[in-house]
N, C-alpha and C. Protein backbone atom coordinates (compact mmCIF):
# COMPACT_ATOMS: atom_id res chain seq x y z
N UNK A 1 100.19 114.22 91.97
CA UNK A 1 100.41 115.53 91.41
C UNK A 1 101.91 115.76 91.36
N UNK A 2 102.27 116.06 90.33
CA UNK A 2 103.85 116.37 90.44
C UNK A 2 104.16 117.71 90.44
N UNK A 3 105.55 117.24 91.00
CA UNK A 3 105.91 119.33 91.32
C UNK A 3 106.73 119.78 90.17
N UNK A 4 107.06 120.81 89.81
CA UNK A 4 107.75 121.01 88.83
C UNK A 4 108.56 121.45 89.44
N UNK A 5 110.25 121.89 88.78
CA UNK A 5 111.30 122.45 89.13
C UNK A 5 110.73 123.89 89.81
N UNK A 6 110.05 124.85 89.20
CA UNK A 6 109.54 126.07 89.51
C UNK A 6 109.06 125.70 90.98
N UNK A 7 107.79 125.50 91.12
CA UNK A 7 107.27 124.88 92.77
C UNK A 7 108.37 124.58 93.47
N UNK A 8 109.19 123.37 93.42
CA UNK A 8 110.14 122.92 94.06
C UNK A 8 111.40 124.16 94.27
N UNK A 9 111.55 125.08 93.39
CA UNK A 9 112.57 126.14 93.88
C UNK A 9 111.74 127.25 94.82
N UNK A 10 110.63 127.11 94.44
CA UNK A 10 110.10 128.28 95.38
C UNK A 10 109.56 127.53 96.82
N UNK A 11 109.85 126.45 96.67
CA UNK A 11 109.56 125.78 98.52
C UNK A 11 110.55 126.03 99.12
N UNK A 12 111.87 126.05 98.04
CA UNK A 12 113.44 125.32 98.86
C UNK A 12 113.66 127.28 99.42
N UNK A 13 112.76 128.42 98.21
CA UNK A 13 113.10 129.99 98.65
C UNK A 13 112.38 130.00 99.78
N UNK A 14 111.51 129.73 99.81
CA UNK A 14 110.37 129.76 101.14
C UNK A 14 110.88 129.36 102.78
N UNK A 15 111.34 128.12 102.46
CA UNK A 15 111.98 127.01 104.15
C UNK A 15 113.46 127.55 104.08
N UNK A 16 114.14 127.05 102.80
CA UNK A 16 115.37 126.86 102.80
C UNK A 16 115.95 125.62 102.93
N UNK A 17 115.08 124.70 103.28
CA UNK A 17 115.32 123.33 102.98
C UNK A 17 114.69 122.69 101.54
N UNK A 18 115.01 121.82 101.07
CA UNK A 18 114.98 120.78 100.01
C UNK A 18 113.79 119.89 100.07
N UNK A 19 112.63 119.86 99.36
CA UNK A 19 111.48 118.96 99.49
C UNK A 19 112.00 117.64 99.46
N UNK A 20 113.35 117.14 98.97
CA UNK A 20 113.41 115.97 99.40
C UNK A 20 114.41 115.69 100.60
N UNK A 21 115.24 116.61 101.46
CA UNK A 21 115.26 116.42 102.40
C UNK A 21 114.09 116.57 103.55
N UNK A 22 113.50 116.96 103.08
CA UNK A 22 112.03 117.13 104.27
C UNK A 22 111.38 115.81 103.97
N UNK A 23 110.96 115.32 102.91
CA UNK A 23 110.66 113.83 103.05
C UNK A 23 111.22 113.29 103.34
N UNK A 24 112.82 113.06 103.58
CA UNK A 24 113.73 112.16 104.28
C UNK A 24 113.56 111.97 105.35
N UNK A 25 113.98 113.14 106.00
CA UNK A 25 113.42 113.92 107.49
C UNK A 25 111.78 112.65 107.94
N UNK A 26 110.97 113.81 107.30
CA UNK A 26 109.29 112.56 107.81
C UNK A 26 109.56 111.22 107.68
N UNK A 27 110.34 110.64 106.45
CA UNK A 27 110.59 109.36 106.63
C UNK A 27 111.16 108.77 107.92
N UNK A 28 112.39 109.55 107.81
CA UNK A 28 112.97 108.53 109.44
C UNK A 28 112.39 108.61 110.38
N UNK A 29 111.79 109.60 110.76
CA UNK A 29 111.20 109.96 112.08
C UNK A 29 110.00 108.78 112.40
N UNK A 30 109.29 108.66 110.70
CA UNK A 30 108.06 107.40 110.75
C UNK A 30 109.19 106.60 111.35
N UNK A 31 109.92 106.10 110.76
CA UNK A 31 110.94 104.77 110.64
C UNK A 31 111.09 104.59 112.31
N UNK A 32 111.80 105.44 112.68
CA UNK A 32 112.25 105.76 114.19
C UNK A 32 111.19 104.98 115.51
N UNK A 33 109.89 106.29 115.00
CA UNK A 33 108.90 105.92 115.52
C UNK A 33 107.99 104.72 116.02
N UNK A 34 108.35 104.17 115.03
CA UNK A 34 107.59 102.43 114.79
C UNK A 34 109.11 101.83 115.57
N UNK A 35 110.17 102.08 114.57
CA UNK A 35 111.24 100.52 115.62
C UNK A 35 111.01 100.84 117.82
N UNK A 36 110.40 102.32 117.82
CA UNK A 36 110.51 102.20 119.52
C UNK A 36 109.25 101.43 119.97
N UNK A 37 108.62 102.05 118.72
CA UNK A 37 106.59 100.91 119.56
C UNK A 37 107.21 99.72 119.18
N UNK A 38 107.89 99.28 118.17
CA UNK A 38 107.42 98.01 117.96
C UNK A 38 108.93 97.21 119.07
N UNK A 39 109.57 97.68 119.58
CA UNK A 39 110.75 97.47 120.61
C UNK A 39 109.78 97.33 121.68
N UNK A 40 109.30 98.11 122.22
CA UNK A 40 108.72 98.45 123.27
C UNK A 40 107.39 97.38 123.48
N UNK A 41 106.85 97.30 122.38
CA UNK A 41 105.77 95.82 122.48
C UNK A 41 106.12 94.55 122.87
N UNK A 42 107.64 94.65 122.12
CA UNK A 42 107.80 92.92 122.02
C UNK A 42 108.95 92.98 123.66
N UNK A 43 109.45 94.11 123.93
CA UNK A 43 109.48 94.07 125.41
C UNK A 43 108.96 93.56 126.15
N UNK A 44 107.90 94.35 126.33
CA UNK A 44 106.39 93.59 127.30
C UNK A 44 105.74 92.50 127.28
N UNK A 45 106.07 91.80 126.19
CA UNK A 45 105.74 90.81 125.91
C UNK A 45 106.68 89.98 126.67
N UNK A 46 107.71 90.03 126.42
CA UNK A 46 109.18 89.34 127.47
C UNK A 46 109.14 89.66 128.59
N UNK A 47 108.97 90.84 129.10
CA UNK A 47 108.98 90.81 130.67
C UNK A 47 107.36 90.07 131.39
N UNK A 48 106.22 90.26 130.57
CA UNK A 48 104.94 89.34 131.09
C UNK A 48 105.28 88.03 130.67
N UNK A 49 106.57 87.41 129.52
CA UNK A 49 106.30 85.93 129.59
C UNK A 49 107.44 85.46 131.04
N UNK A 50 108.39 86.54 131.20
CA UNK A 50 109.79 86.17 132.33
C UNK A 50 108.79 85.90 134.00
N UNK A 51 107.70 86.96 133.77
CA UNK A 51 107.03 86.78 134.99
C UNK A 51 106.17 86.11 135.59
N UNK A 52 105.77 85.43 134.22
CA UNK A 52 104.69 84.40 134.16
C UNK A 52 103.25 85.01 134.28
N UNK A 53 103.32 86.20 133.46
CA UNK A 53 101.99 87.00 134.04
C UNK A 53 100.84 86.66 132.48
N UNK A 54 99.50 86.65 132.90
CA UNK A 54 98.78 86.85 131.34
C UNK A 54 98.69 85.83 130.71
N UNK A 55 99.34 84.30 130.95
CA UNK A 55 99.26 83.52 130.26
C UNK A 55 100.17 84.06 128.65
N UNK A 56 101.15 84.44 129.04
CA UNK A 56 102.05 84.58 127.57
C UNK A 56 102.84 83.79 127.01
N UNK A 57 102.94 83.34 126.15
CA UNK A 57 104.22 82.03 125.91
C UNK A 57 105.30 82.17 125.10
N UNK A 58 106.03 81.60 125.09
CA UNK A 58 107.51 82.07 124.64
C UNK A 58 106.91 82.46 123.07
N UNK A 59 106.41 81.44 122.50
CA UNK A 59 105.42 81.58 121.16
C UNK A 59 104.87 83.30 120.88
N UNK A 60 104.34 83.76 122.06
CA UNK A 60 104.01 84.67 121.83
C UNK A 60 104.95 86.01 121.83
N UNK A 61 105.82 85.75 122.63
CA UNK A 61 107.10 86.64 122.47
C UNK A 61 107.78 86.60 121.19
N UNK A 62 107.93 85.66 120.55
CA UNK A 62 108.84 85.35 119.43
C UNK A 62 107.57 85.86 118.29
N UNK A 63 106.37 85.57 117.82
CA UNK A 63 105.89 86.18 117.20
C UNK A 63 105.69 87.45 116.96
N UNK A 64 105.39 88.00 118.36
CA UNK A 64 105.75 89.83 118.43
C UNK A 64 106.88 90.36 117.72
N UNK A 65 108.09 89.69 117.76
CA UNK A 65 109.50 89.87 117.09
C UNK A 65 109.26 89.93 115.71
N UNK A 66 108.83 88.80 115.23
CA UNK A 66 108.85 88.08 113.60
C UNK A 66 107.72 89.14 113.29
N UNK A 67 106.61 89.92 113.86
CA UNK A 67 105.89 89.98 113.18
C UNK A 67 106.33 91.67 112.84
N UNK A 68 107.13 92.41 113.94
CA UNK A 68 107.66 93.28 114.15
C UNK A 68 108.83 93.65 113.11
N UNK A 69 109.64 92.77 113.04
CA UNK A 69 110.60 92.60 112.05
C UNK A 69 109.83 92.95 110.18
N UNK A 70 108.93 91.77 109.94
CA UNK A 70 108.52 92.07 108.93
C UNK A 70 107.73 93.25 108.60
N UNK A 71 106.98 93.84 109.35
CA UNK A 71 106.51 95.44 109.42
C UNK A 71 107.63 96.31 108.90
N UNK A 72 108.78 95.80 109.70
CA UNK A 72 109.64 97.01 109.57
C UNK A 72 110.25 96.88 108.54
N UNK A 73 110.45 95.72 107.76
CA UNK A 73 111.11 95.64 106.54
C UNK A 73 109.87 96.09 105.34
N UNK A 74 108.73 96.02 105.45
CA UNK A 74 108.17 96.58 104.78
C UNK A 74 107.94 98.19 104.80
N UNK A 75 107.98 98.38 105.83
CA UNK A 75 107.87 99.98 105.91
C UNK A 75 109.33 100.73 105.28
N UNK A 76 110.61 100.05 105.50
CA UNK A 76 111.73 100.62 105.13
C UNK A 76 111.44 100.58 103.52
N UNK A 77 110.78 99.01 102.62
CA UNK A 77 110.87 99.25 101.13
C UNK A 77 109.98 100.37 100.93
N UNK A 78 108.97 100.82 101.49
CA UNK A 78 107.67 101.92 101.01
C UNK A 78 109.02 102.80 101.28
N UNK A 79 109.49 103.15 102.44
CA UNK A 79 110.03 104.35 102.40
C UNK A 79 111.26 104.57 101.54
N UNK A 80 112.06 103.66 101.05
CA UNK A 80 113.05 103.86 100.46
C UNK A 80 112.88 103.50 98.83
C-alpha cells in the first residue's frame, strides 16, 4: 500500500517525526538486536569449546561465526 505525500504529512503533524526516520529507527534497533544474539551465541559457543564442555568443536565455533556473519549481511541488504 503506498502512502501518499498527504498521509505522510499528516503522520510527520501527528509524531513530529518523519515515517522514514521511524523506519530507520526500527531498522537499526532490528540490526542492533540480532548482532548482540548473534555475538552472544557464537560466544557460548567459545567459552563451551575453551572448556571442553558439550562436546563442541572448534568446527562448531567457527560455523556459528560464518553462519552469523552471513545472516547479518543479509539482513543489512533487506534493510538497506
Amino acid at each position: 500500500m503506498a502512502i501518499d505525500s498527504k498521509q505522510s504529512q499528516g503522520f510527520f503533524n501527528a509524531t513530529g517525526v518523519s515515517m522514514d526516520s521511524l523506519a530507520l529507527v526500527i531498522a537499526s534497533l532490528i540490526v542492533v538486536a540480532y548482532m548482540l544474539w548473534s555475538a552472544w551465541v557464537t560466544l557460548s559457543y567459545y567459552e563451551q569449546w575453551a572448556a571442553k564442555k558439550n562436546n563442541i568443536s572448534l568446527y562448531d565455533v567457527i560455523w556459528s561465526a560464518v553462519r552469523s556473519v552471513t545472516l547479518l549481511s543479509i539482513i543489512l541488504y533487506i534493510v538497506s
